[in-house]
PDB file of N, CA and C in Angstrom:
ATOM      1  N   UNK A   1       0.797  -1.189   0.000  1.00  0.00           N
ATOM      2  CA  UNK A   1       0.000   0.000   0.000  1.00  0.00           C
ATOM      3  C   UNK A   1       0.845   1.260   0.000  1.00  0.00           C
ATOM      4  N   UNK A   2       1.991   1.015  -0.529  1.00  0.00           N
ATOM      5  CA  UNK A   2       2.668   2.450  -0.826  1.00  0.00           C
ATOM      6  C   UNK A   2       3.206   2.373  -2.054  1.00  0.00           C
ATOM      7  N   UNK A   3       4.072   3.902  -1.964  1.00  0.00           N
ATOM      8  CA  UNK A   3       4.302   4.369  -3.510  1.00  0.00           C
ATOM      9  C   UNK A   3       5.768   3.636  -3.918  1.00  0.00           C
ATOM     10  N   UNK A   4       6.152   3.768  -4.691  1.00  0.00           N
ATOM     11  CA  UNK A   4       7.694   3.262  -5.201  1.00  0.00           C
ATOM     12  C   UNK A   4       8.338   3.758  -4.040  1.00  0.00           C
ATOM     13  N   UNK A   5       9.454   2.662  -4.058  1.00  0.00           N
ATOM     14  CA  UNK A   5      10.507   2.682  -2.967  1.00  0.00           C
ATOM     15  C   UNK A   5      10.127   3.935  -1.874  1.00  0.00           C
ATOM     16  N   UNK A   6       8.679   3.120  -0.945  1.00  0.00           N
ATOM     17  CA  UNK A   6       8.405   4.025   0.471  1.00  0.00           C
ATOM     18  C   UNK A   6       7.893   2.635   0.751  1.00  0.00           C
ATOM     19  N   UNK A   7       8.541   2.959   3.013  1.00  0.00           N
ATOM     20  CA  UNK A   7       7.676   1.912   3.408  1.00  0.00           C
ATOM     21  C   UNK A   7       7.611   1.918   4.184  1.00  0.00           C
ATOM     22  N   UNK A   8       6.545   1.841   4.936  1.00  0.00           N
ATOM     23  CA  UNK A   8       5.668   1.890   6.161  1.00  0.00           C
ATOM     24  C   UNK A   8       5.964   1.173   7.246  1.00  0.00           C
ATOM     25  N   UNK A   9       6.464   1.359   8.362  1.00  0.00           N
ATOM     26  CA  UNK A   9       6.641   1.316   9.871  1.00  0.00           C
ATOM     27  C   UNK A   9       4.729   0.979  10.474  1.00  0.00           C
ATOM     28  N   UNK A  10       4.381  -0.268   9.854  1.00  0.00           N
ATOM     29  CA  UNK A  10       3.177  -0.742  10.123  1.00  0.00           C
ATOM     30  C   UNK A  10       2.821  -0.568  11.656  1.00  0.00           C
ATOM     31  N   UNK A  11       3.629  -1.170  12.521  1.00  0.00           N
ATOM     32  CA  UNK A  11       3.229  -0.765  13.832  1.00  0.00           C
ATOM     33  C   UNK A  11       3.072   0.310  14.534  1.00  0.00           C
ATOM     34  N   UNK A  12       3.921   1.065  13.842  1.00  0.00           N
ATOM     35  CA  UNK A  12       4.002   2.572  14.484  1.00  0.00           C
ATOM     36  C   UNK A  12       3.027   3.364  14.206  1.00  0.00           C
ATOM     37  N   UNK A  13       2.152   2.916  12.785  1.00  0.00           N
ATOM     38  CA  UNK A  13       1.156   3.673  12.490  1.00  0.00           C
ATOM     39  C   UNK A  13       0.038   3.264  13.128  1.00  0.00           C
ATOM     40  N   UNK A  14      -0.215   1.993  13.173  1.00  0.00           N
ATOM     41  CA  UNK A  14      -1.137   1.395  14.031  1.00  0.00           C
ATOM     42  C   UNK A  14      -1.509   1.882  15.232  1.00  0.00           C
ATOM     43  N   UNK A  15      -0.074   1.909  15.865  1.00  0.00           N
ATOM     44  CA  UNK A  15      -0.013   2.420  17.411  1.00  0.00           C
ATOM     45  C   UNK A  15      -0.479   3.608  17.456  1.00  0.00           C
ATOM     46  N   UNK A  16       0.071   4.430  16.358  1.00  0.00           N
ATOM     47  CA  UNK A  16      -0.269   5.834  16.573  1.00  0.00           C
ATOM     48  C   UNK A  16      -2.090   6.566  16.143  1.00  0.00           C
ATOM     49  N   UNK A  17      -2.865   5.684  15.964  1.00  0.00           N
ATOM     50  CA  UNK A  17      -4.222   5.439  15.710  1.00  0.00           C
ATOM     51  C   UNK A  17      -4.334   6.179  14.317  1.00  0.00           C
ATOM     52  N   UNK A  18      -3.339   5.997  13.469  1.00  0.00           N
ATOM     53  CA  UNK A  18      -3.376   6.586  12.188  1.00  0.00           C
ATOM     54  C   UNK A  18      -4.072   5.869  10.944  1.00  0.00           C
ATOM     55  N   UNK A  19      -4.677   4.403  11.258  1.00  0.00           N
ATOM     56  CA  UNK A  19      -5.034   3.187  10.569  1.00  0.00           C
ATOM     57  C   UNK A  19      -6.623   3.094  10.986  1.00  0.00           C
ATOM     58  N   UNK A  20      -7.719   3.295   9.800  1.00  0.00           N
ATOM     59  CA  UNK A  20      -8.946   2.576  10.342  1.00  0.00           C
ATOM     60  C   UNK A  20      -8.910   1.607   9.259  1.00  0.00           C
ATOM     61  N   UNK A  21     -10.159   0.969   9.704  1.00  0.00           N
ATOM     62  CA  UNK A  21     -10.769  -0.283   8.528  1.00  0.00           C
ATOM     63  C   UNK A  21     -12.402  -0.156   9.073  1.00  0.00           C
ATOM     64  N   UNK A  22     -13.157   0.332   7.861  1.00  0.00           N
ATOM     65  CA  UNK A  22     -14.430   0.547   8.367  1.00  0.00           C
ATOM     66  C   UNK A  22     -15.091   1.121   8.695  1.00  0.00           C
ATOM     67  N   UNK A  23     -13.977   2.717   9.216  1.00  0.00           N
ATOM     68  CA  UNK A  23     -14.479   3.572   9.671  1.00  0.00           C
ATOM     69  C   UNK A  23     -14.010   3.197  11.427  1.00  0.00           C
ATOM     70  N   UNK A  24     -13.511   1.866  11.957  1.00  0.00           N
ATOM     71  CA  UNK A  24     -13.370   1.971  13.076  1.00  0.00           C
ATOM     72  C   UNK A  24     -11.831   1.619  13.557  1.00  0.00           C
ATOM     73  N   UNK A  25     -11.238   2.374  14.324  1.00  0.00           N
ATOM     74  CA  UNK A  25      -9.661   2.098  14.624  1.00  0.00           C
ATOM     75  C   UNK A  25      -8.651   0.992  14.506  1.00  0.00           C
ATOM     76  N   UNK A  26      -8.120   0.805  13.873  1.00  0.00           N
ATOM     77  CA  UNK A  26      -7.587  -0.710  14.348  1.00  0.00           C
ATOM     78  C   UNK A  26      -6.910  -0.486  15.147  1.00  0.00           C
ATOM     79  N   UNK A  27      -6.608  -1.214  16.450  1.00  0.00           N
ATOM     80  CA  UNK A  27      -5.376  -1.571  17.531  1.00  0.00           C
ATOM     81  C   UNK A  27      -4.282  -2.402  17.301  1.00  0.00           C
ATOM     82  N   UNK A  28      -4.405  -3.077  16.211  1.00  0.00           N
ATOM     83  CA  UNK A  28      -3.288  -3.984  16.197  1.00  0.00           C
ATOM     84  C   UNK A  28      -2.993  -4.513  14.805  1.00  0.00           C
ATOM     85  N   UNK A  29      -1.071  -4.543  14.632  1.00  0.00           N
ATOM     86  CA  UNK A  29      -1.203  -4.578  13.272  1.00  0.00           C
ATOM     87  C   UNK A  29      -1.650  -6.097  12.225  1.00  0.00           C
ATOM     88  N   UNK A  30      -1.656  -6.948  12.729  1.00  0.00           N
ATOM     89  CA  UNK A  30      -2.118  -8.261  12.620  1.00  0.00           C
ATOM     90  C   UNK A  30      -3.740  -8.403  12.284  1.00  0.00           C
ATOM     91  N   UNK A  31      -4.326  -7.135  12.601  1.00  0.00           N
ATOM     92  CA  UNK A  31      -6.131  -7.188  12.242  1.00  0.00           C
ATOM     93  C   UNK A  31      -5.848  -7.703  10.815  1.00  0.00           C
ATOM     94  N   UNK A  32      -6.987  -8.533  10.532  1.00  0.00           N
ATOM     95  CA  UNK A  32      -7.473  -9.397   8.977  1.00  0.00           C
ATOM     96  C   UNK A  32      -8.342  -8.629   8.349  1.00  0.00           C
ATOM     97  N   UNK A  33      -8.391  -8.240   6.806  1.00  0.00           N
ATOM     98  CA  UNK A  33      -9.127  -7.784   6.338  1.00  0.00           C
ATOM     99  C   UNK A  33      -9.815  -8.472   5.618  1.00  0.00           C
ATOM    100  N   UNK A  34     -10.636  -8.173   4.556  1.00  0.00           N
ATOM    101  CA  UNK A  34     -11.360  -9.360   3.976  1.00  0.00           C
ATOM    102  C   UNK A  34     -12.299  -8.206   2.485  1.00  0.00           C
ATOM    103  N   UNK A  35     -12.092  -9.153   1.304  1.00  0.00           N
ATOM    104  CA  UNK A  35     -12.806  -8.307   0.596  1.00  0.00           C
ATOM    105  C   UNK A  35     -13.810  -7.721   0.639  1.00  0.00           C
ATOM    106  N   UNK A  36     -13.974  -6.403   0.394  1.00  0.00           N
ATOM    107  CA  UNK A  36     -15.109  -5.660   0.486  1.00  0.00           C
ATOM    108  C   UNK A  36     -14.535  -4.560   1.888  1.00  0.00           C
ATOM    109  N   UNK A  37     -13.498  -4.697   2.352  1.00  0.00           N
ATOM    110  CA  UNK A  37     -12.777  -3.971   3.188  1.00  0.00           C
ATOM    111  C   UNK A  37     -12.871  -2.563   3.223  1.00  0.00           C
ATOM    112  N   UNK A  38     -12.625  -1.187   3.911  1.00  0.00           N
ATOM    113  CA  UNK A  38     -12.393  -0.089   3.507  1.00  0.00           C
ATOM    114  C   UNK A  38     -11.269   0.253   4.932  1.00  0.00           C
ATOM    115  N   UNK A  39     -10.023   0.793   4.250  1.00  0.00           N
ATOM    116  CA  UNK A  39      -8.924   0.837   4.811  1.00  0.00           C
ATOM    117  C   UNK A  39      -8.848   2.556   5.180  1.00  0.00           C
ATOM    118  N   UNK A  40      -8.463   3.390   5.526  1.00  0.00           N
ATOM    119  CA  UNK A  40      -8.090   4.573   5.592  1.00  0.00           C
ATOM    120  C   UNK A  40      -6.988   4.583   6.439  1.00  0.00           C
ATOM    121  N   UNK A  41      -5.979   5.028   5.933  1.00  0.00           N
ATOM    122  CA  UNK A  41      -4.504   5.463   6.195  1.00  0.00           C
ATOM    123  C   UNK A  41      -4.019   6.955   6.465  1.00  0.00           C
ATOM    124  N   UNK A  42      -3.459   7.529   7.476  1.00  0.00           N
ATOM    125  CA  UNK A  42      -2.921   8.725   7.366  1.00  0.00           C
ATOM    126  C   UNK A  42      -1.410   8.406   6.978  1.00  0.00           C
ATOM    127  N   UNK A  43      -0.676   8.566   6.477  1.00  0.00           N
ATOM    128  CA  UNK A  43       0.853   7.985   6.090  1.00  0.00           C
ATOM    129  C   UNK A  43       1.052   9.038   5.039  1.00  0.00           C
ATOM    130  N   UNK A  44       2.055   9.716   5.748  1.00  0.00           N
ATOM    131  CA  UNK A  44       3.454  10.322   4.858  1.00  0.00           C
ATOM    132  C   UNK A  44       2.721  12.205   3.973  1.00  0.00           C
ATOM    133  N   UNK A  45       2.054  12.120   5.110  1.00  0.00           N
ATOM    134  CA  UNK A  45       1.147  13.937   5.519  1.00  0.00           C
ATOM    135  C   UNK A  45       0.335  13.462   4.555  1.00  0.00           C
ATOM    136  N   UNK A  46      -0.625  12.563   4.063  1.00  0.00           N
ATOM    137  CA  UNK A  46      -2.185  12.613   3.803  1.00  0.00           C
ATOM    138  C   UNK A  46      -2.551  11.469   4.049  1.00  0.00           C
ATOM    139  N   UNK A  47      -3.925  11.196   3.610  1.00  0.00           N
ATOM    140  CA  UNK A  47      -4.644  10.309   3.743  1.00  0.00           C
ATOM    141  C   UNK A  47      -5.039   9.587   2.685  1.00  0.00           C
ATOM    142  N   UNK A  48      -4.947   7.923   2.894  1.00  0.00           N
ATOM    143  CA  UNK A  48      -5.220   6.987   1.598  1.00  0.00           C
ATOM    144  C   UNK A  48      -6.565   6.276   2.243  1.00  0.00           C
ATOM    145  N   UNK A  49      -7.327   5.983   1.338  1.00  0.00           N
ATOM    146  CA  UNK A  49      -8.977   5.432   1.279  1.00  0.00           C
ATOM    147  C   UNK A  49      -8.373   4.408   0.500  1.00  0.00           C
ATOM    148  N   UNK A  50      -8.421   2.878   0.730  1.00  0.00           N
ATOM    149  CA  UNK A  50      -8.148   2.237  -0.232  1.00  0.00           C
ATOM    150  C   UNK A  50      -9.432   1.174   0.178  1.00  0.00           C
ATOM    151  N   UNK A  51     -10.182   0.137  -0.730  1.00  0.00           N
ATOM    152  CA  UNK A  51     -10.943  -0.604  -0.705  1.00  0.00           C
ATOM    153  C   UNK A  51      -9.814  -1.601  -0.780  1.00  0.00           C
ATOM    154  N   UNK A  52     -10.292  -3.079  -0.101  1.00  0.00           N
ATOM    155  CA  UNK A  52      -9.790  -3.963  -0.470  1.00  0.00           C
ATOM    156  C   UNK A  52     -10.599  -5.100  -1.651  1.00  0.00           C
ATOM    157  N   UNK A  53     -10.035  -5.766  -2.649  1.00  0.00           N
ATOM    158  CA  UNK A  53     -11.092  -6.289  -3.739  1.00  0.00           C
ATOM    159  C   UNK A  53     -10.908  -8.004  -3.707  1.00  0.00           C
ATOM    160  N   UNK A  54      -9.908  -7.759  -3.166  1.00  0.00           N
ATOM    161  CA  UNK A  54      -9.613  -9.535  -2.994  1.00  0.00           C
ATOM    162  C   UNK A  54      -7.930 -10.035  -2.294  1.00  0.00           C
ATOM    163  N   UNK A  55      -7.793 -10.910  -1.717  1.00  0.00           N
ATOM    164  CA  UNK A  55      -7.117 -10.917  -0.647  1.00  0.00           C
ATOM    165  C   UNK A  55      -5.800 -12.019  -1.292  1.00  0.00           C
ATOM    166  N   UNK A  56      -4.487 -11.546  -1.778  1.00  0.00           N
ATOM    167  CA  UNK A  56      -3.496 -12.703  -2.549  1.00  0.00           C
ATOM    168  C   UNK A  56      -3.580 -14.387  -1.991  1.00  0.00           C
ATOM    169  N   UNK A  57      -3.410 -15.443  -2.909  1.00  0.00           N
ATOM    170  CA  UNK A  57      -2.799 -16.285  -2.382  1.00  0.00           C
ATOM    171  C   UNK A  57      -1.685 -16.542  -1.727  1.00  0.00           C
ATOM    172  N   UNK A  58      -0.708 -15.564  -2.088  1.00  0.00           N
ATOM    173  CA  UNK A  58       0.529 -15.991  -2.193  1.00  0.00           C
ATOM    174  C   UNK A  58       0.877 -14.683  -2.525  1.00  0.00           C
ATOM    175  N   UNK A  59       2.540 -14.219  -1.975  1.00  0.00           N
ATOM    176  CA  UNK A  59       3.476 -13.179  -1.315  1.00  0.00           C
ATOM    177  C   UNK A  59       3.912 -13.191  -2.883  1.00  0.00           C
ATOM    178  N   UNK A  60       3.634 -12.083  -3.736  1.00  0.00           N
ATOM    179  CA  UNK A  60       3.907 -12.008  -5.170  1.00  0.00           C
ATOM    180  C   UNK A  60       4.364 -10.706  -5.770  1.00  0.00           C
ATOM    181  N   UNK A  61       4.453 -10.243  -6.615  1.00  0.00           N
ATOM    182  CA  UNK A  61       5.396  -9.156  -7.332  1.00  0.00           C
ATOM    183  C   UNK A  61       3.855  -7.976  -7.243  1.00  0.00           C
ATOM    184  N   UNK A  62       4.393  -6.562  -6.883  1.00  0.00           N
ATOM    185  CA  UNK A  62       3.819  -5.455  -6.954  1.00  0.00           C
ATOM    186  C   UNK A  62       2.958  -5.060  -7.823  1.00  0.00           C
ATOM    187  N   UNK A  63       3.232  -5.897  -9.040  1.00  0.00           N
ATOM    188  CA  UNK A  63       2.171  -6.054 -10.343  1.00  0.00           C
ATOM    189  C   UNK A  63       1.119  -6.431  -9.794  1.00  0.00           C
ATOM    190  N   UNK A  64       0.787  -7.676  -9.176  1.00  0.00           N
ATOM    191  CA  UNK A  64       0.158  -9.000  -8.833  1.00  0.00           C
ATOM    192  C   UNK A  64      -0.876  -8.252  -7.608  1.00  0.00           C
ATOM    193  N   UNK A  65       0.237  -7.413  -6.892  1.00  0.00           N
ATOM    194  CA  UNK A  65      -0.652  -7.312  -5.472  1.00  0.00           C
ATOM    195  C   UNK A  65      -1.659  -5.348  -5.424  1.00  0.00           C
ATOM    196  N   UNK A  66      -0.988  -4.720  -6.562  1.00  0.00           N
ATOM    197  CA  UNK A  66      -2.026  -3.746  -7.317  1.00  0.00           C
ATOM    198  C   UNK A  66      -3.244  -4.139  -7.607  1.00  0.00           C
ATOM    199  N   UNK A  67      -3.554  -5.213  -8.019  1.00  0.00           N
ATOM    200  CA  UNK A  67      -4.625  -5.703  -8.889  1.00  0.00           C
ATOM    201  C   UNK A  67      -5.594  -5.737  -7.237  1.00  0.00           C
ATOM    202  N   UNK A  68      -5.132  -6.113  -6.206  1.00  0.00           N
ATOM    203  CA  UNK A  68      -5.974  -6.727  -5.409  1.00  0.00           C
ATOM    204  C   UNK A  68      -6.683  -5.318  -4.168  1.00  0.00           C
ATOM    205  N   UNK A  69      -6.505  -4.481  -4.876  1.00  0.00           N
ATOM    206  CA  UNK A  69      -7.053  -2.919  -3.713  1.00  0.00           C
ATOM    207  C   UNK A  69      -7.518  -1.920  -4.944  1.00  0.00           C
ATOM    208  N   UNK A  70      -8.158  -1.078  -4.447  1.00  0.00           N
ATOM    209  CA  UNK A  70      -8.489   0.048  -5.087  1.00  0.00           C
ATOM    210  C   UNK A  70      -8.507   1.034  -4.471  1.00  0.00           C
ATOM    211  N   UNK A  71      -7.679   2.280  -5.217  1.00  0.00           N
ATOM    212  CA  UNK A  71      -6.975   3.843  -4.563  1.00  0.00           C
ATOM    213  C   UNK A  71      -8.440   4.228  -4.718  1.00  0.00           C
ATOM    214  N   UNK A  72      -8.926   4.699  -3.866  1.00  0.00           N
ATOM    215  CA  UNK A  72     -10.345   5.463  -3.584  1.00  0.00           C
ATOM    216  C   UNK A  72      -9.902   6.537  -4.138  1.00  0.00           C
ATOM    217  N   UNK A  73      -9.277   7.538  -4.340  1.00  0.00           N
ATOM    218  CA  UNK A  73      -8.375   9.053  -4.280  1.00  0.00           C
ATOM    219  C   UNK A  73      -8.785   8.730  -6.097  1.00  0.00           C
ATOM    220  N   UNK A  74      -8.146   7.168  -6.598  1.00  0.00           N
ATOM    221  CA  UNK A  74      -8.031   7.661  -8.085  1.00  0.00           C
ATOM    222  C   UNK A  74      -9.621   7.220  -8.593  1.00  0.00           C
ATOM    223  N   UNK A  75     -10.631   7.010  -8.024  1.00  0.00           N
ATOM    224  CA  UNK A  75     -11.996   6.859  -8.384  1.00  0.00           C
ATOM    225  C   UNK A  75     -12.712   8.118  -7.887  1.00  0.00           C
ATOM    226  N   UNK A  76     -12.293   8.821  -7.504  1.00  0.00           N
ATOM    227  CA  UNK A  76     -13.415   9.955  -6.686  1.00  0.00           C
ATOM    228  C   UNK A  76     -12.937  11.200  -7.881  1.00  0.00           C
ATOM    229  N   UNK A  77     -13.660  11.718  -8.016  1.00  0.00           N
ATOM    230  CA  UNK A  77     -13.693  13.069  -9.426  1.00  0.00           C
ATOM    231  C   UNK A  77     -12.704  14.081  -8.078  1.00  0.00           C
ATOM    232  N   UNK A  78     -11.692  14.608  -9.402  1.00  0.00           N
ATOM    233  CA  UNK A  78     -10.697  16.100  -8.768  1.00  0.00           C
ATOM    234  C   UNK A  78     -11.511  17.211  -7.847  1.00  0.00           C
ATOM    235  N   UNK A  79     -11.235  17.515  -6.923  1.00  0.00           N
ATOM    236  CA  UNK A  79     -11.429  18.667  -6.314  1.00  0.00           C
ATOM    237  C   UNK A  79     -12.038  19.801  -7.150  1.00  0.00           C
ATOM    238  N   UNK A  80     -11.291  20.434  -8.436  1.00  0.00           N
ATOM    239  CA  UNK A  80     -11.866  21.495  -9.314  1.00  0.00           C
ATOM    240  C   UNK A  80     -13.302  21.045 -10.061  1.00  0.00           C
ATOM    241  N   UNK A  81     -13.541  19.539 -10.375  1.00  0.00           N
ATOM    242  CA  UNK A  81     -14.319  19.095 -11.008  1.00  0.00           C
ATOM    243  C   UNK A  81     -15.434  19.289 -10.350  1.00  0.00           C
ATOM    244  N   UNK A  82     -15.589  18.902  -8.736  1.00  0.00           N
ATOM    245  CA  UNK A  82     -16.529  18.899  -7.795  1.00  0.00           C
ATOM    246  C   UNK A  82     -17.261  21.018  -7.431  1.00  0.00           C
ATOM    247  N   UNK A  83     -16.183  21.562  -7.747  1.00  0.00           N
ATOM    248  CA  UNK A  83     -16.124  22.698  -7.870  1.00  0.00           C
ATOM    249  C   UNK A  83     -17.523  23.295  -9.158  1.00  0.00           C
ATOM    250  N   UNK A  84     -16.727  22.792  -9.803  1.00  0.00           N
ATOM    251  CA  UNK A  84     -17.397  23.175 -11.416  1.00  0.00           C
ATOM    252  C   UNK A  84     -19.073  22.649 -11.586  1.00  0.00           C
ATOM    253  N   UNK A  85     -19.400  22.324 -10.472  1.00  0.00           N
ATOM    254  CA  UNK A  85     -20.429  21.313 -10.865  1.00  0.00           C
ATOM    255  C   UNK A  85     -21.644  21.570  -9.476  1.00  0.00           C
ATOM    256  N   UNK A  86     -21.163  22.546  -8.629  1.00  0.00           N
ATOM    257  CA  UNK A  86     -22.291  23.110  -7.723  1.00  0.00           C
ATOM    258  C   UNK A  86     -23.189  24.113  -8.147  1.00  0.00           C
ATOM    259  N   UNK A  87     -24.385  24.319  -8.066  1.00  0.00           N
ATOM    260  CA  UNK A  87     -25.332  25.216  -8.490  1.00  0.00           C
ATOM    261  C   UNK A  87     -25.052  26.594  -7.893  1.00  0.00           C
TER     262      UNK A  87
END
């Protein structure tokens, strides 16, 4: 769940109540998610919304494990767009 060569200190974010799933906190970094998931992340000064869509078999190449989440950020219409479009 990060960008090219960045990486996340999972516990620390956890700890630091910077991690929901659901809308409700997680406490611990070991919580299971399960498709149909909704993740929200504060990491690295913003915030990531990611859905989860299906959960790997198997520990596989960055190609492989893209396919299995969806960036909420790149489905939601631009800021100016939302702008352009109030009465």
């Amino acid at each position: 769940m990060t960008g090219p060569r960045q990486r996340i200190d999972k516990c620390a974010i956890v700890s630091q109540g910077q991690v929901r799933l659901n809308k409700a906190r997680v406490s611990k970094p070991s919580h299971e998610v399960e498709p149909g998931d909704v993740l929200t992340l504060a990491v690295h000064g913003r915030v990531r919304v990611i859905r989860v869509l299906a959960i790997g078999a198997r520990r596989g190449p960055a190609s492989e494990a893209q396919t299995l989440y969806q960036d909420m950020a790149d489905s939601a219409p631009a800021a100016s767009e939302k702008q352009s479009h109030k009465p």
